[in-house]
N, C-alpha and C. Protein backbone atom coordinates (compact mmCIF):
# COMPACT_ATOMS: atom_id res chain seq x y z
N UNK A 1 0.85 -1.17 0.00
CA UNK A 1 0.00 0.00 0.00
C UNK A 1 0.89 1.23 0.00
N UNK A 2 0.58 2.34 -0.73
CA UNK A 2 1.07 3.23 -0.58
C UNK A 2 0.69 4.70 0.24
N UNK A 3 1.45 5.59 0.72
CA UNK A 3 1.00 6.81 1.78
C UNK A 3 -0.08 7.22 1.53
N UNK A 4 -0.54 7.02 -0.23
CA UNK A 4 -1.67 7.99 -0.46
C UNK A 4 -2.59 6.90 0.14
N UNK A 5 -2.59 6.06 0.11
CA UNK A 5 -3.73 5.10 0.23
C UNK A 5 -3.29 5.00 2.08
N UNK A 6 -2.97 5.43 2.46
CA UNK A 6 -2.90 5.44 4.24
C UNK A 6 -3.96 6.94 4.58
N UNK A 7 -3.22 7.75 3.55
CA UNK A 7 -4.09 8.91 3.84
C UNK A 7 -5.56 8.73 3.72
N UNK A 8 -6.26 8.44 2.34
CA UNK A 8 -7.65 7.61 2.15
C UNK A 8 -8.22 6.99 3.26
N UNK A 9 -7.93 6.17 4.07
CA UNK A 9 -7.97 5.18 4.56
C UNK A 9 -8.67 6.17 6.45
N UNK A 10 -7.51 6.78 6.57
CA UNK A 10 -7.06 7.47 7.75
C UNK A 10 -8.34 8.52 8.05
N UNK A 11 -8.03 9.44 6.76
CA UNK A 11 -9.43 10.01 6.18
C UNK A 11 -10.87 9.65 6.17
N UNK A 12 -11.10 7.99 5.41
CA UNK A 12 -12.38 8.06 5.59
C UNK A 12 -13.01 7.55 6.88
N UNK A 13 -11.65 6.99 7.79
CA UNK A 13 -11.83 6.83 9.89
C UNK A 13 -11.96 8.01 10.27
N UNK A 14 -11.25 8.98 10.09
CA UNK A 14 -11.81 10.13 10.35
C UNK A 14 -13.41 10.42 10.35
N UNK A 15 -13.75 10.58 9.16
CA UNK A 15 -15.27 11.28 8.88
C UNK A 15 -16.19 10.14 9.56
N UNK A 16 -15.87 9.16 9.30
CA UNK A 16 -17.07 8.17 10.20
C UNK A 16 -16.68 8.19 11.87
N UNK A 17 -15.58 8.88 12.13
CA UNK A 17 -15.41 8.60 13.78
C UNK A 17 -15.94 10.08 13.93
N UNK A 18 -16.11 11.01 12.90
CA UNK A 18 -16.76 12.65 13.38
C UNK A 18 -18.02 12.13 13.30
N UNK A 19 -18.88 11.74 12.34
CA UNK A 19 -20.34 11.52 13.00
C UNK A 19 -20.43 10.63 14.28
N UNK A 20 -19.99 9.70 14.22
CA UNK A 20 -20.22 8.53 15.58
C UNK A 20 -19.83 9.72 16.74
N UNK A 21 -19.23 10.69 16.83
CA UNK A 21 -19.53 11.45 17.74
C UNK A 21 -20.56 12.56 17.94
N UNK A 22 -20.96 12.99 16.72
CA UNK A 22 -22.49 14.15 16.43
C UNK A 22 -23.47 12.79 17.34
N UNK A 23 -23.23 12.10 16.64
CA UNK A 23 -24.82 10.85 17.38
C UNK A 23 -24.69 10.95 18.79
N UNK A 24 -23.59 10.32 19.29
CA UNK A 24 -23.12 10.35 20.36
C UNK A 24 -23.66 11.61 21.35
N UNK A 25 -23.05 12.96 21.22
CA UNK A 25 -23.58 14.16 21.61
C UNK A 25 -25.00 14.35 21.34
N UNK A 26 -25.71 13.55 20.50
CA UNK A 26 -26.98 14.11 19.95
C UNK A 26 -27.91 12.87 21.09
N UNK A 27 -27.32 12.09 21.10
CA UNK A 27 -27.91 11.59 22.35
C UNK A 27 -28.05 11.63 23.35
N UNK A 28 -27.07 12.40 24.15
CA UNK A 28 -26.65 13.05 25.19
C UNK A 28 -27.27 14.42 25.46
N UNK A 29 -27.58 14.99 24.24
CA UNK A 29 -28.28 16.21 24.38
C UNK A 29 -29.58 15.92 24.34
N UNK A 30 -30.29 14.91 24.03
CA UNK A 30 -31.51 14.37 23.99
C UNK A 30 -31.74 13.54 25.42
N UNK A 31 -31.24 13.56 25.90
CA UNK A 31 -31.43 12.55 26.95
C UNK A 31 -32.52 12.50 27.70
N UNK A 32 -33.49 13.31 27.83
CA UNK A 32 -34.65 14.12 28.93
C UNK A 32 -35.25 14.60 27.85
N UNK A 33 -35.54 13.97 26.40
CA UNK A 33 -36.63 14.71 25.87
C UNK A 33 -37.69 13.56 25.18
N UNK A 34 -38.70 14.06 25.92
CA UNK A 34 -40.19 13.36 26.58
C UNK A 34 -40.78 13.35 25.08
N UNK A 35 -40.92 14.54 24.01
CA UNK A 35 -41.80 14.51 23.14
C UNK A 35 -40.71 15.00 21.68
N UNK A 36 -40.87 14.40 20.45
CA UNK A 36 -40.32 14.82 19.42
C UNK A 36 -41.44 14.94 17.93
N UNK A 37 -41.00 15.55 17.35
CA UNK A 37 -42.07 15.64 15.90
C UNK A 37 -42.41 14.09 15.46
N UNK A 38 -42.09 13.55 15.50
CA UNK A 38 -42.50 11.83 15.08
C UNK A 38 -43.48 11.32 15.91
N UNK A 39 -43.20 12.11 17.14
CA UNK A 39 -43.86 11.40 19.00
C UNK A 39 -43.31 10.42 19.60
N UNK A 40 -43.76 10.89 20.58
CA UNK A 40 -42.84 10.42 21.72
C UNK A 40 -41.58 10.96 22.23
N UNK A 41 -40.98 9.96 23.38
CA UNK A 41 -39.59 10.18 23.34
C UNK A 41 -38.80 9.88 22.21
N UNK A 42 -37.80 10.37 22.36
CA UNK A 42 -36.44 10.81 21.16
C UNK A 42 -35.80 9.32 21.31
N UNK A 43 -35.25 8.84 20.60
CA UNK A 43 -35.04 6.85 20.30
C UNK A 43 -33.56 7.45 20.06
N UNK A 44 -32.81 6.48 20.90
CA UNK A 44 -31.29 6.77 20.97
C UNK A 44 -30.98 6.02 19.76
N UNK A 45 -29.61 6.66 18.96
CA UNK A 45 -29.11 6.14 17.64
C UNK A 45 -27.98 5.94 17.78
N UNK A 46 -27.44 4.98 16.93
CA UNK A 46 -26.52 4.06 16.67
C UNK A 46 -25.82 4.20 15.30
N UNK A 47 -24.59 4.10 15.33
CA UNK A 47 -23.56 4.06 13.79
C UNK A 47 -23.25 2.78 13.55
N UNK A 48 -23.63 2.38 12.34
CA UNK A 48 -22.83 1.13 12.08
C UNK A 48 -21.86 1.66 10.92
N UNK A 49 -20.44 0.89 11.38
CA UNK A 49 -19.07 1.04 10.27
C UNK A 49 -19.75 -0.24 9.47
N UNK A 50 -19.05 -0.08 8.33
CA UNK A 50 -18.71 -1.20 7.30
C UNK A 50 -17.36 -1.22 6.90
N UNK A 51 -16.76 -2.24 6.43
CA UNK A 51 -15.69 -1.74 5.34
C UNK A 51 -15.58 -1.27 4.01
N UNK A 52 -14.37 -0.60 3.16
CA UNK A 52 -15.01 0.05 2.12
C UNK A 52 -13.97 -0.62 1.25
N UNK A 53 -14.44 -0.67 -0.07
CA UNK A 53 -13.67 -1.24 -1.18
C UNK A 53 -12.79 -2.37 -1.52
N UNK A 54 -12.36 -3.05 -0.42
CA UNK A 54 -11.00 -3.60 -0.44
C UNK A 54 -11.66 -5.36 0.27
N UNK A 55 -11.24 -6.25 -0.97
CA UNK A 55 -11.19 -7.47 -0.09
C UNK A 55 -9.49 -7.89 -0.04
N UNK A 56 -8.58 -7.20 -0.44
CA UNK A 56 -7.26 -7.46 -0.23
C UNK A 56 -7.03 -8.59 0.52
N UNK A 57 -7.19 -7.94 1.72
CA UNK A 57 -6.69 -8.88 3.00
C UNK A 57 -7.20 -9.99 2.94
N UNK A 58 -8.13 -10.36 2.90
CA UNK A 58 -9.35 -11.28 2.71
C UNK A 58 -8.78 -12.47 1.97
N UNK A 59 -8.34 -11.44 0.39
CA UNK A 59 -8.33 -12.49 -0.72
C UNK A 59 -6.43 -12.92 -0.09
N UNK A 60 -5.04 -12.05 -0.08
CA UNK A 60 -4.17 -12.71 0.59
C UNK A 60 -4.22 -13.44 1.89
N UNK A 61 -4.95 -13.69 2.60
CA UNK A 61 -5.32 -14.55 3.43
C UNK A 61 -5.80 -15.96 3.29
N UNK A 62 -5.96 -15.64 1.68
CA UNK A 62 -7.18 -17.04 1.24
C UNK A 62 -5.95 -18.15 0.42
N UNK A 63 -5.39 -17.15 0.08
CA UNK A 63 -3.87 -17.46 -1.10
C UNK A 63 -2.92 -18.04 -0.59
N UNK A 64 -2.33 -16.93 0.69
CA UNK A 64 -1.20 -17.22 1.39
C UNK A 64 -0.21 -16.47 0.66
N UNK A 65 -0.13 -16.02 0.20
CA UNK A 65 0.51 -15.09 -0.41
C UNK A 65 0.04 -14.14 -1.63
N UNK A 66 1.29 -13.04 -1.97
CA UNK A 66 0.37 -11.99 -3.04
C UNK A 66 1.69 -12.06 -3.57
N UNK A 67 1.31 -12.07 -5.13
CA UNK A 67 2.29 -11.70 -6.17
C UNK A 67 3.27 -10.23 -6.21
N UNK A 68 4.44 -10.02 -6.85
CA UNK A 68 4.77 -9.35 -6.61
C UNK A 68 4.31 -7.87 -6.59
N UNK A 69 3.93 -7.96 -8.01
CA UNK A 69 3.08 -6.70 -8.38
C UNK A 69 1.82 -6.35 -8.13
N UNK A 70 1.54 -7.22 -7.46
CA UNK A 70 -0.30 -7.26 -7.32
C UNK A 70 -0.40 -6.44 -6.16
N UNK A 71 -1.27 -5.53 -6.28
CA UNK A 71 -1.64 -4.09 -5.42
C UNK A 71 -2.93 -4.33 -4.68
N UNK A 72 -3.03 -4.34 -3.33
CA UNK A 72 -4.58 -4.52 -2.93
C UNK A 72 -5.33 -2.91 -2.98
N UNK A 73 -6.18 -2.86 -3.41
CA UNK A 73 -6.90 -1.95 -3.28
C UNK A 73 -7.30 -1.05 -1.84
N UNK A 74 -7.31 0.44 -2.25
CA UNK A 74 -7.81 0.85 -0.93
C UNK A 74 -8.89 0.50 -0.33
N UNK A 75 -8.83 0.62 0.93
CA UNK A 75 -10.30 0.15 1.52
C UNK A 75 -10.36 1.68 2.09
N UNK A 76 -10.80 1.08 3.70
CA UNK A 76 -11.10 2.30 4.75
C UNK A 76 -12.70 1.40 5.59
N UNK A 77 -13.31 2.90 5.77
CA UNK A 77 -14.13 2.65 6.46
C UNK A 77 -15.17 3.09 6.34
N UNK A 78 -16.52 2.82 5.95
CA UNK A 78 -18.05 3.90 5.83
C UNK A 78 -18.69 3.56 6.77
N UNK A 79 -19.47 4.88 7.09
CA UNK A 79 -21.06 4.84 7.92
C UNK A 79 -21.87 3.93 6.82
N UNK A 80 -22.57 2.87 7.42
CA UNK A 80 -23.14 2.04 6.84
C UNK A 80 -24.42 2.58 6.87
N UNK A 81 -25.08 2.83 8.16
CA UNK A 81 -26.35 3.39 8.47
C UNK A 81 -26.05 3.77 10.17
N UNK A 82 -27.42 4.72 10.31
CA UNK A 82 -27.45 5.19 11.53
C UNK A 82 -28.74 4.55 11.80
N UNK A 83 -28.77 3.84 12.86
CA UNK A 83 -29.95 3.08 13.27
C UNK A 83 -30.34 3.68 14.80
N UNK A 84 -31.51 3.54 14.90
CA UNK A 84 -32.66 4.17 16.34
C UNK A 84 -32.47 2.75 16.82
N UNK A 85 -32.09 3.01 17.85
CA UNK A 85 -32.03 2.06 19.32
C UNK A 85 -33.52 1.27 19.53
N UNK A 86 -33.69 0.06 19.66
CA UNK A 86 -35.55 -0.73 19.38
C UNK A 86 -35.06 -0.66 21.17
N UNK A 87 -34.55 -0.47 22.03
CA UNK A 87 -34.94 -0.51 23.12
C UNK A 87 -36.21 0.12 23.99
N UNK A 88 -37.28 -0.44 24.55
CA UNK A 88 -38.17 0.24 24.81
C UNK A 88 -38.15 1.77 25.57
N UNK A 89 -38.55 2.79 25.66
CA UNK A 89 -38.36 4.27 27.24
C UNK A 89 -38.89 3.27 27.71
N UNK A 90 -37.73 4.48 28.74
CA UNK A 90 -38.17 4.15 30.37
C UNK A 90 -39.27 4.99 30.79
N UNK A 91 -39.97 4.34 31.59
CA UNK A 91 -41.39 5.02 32.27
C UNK A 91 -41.14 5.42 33.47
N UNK A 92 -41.54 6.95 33.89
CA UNK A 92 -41.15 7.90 35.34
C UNK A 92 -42.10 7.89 35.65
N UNK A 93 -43.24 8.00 36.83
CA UNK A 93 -43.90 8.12 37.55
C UNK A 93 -43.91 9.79 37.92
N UNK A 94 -44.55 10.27 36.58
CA UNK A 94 -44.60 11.97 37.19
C UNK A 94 -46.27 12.58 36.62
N UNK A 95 -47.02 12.20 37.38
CA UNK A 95 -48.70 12.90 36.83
C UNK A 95 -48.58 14.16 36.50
N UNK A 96 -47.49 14.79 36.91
CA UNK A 96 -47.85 16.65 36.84
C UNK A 96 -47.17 17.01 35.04
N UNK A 97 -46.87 15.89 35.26
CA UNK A 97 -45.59 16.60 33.42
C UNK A 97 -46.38 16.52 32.57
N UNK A 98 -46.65 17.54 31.06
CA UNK A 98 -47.59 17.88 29.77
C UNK A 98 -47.30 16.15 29.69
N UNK A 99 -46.36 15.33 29.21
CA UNK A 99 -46.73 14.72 28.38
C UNK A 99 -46.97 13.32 29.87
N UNK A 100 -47.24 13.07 30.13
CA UNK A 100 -47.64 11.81 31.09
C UNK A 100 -48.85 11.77 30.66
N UNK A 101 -48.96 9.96 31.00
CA UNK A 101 -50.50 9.46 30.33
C UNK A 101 -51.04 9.37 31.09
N UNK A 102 -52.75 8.53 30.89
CA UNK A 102 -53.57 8.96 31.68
C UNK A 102 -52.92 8.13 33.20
N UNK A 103 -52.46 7.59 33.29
CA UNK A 103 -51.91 6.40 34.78
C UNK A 103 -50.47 7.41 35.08
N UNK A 104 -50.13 8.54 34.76
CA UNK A 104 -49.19 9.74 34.82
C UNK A 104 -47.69 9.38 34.96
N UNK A 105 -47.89 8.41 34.18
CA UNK A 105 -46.36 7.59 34.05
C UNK A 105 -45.73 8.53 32.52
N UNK A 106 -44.50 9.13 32.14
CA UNK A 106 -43.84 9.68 30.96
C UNK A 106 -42.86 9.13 30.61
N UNK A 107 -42.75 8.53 29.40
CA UNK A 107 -41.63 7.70 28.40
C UNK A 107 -40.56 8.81 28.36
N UNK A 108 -39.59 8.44 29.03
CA UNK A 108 -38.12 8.87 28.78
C UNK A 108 -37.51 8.10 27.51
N UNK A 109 -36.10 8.38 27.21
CA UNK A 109 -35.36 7.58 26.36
C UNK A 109 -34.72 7.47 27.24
N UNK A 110 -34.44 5.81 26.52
CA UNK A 110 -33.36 4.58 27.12
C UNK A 110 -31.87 5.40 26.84
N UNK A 111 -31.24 6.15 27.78
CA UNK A 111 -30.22 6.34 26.74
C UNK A 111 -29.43 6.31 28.41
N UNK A 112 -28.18 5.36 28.67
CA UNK A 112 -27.27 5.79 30.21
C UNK A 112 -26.33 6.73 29.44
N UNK A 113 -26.15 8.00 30.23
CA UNK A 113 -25.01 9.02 30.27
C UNK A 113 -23.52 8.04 30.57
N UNK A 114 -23.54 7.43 30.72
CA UNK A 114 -22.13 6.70 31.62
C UNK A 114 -21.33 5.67 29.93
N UNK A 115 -22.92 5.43 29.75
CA UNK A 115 -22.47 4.27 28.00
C UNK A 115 -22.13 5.20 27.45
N UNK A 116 -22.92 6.14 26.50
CA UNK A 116 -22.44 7.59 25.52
C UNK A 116 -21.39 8.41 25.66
N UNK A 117 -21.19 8.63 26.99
CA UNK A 117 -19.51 9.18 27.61
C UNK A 117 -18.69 8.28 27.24
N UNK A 118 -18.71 6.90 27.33
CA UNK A 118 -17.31 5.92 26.95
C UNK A 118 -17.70 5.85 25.58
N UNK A 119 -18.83 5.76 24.97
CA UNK A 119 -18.76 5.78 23.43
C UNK A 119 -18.05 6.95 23.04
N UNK A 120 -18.43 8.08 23.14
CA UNK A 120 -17.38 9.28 22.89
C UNK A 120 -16.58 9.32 23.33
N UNK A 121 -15.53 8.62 24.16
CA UNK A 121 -14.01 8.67 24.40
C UNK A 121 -13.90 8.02 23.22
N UNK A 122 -14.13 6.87 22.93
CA UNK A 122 -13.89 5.99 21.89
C UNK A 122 -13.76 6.58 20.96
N UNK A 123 -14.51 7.24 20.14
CA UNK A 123 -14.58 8.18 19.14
C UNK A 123 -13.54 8.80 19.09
N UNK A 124 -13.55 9.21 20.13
CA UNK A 124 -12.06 10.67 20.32
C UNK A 124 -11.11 9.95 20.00
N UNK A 125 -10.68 9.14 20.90
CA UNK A 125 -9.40 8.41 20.91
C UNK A 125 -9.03 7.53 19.51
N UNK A 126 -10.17 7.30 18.88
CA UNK A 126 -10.07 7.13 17.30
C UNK A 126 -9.91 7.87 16.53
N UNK A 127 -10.39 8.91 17.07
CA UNK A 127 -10.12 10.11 15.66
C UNK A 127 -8.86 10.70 16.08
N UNK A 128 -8.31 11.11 17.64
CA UNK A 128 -6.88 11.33 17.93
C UNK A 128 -5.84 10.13 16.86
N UNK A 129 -6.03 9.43 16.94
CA UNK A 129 -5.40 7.63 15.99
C UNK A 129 -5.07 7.63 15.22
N UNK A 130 -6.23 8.33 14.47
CA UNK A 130 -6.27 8.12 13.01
C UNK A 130 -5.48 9.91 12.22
N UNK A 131 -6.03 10.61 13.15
CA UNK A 131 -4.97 11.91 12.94
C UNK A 131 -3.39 11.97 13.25
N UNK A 132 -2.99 11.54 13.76
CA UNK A 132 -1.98 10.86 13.91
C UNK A 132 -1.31 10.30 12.92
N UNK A 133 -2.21 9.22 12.13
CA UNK A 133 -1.65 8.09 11.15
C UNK A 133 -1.54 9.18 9.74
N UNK A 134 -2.47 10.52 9.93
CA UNK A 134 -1.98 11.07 8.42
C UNK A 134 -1.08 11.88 8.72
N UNK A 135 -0.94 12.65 10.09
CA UNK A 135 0.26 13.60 10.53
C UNK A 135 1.73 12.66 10.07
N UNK A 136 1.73 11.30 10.15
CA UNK A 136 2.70 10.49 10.27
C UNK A 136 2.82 10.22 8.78
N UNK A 137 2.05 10.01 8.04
CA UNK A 137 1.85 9.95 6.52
C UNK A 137 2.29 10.47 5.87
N UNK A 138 2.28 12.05 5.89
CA UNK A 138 2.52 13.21 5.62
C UNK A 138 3.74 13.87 5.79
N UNK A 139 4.27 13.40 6.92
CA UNK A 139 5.76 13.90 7.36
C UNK A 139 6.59 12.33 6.43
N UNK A 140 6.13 11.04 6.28
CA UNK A 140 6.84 10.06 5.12
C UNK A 140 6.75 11.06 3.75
N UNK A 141 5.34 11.25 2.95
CA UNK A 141 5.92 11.87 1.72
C UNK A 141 6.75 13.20 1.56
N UNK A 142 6.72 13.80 3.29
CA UNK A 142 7.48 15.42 2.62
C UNK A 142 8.97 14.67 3.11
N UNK A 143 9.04 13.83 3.67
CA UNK A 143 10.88 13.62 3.58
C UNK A 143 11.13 12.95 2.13
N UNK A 144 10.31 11.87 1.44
CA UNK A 144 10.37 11.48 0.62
C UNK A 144 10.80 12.35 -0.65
N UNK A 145 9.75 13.50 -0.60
CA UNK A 145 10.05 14.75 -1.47
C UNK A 145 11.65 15.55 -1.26
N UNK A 146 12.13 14.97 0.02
CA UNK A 146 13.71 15.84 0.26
C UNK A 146 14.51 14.86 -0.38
N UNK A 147 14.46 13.67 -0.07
CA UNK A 147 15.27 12.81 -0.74
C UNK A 147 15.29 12.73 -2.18
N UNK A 148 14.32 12.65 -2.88
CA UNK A 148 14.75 12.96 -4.11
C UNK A 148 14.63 14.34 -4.50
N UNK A 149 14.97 15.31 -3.92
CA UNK A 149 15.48 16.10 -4.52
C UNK A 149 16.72 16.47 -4.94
């Protein structure tokens, strides 16, 4: 593989580890909200990664080896989909709140502050990773560029 294809790669962990943190925060900022335009409580969401382009590894794995010239393709990483959490709200016992039903119980979202905080370290500490891997990328092609000069 070559730098450019580290950069690609690094890049498209990047952009999928920046949304997995918008969700993240967007759940967190939702956490206490009882009613949304759809109705109801707000349904905590989820990122799924996929991989992108590349069965490389896959196929030298299957071989046991790769020819000399044979180039695996870039991969990386995509948002596959953002999926709503099927976990049921939680029900509070509050008669006085607009939206409580008639037995004055109100559907919260399922969402623990304690899970979404370690999901967003995660994030971070991936996207710190992966910034890193092009800072490191980047400083290979500009020496590369001194040497042959």
């Amino acid at each position: 593989m070559n730098l450019f294809g580290v950069l690609q790669i690094s890049g498209s962990a990047l952009g999928a580890e920046r949304l997995r943190a918008e969700v993240v925060t967007s759940n967190l900022a939702n956490a206490e909200t009882t009613r949304t335009v759809e109705g109801g409580p707000y349904q905590r969401r989820m990122v799924v990664f996929n991989s992108r382009g590349s069965s490389g590894f896959r196929m030298l794995l299957a071989s046991g080896t790769m020819l000399a010239g044979e180039r695996q393709a870039g991969g990386g990483v995509q948002v596959d989909e953002v999926l709503a959490d099927p976990t049921p709200p939680q029900r509070r016992y509050e008669p006085g709140h607009p939206d409580a039903d008639p037995a004055g119980y109100v559907a919260y979202p399922a969402i623990n502050p304690v899970e979404e905080m370690v999901d967003l370290m995660g994030a971070q500490r991936a996207y710190e990773l992966n910034a890193s891997a092009v800072q490191a990328a980047k400083q290979m092609i500009q020496q590369s560029l001194q040497i042959l000069k």
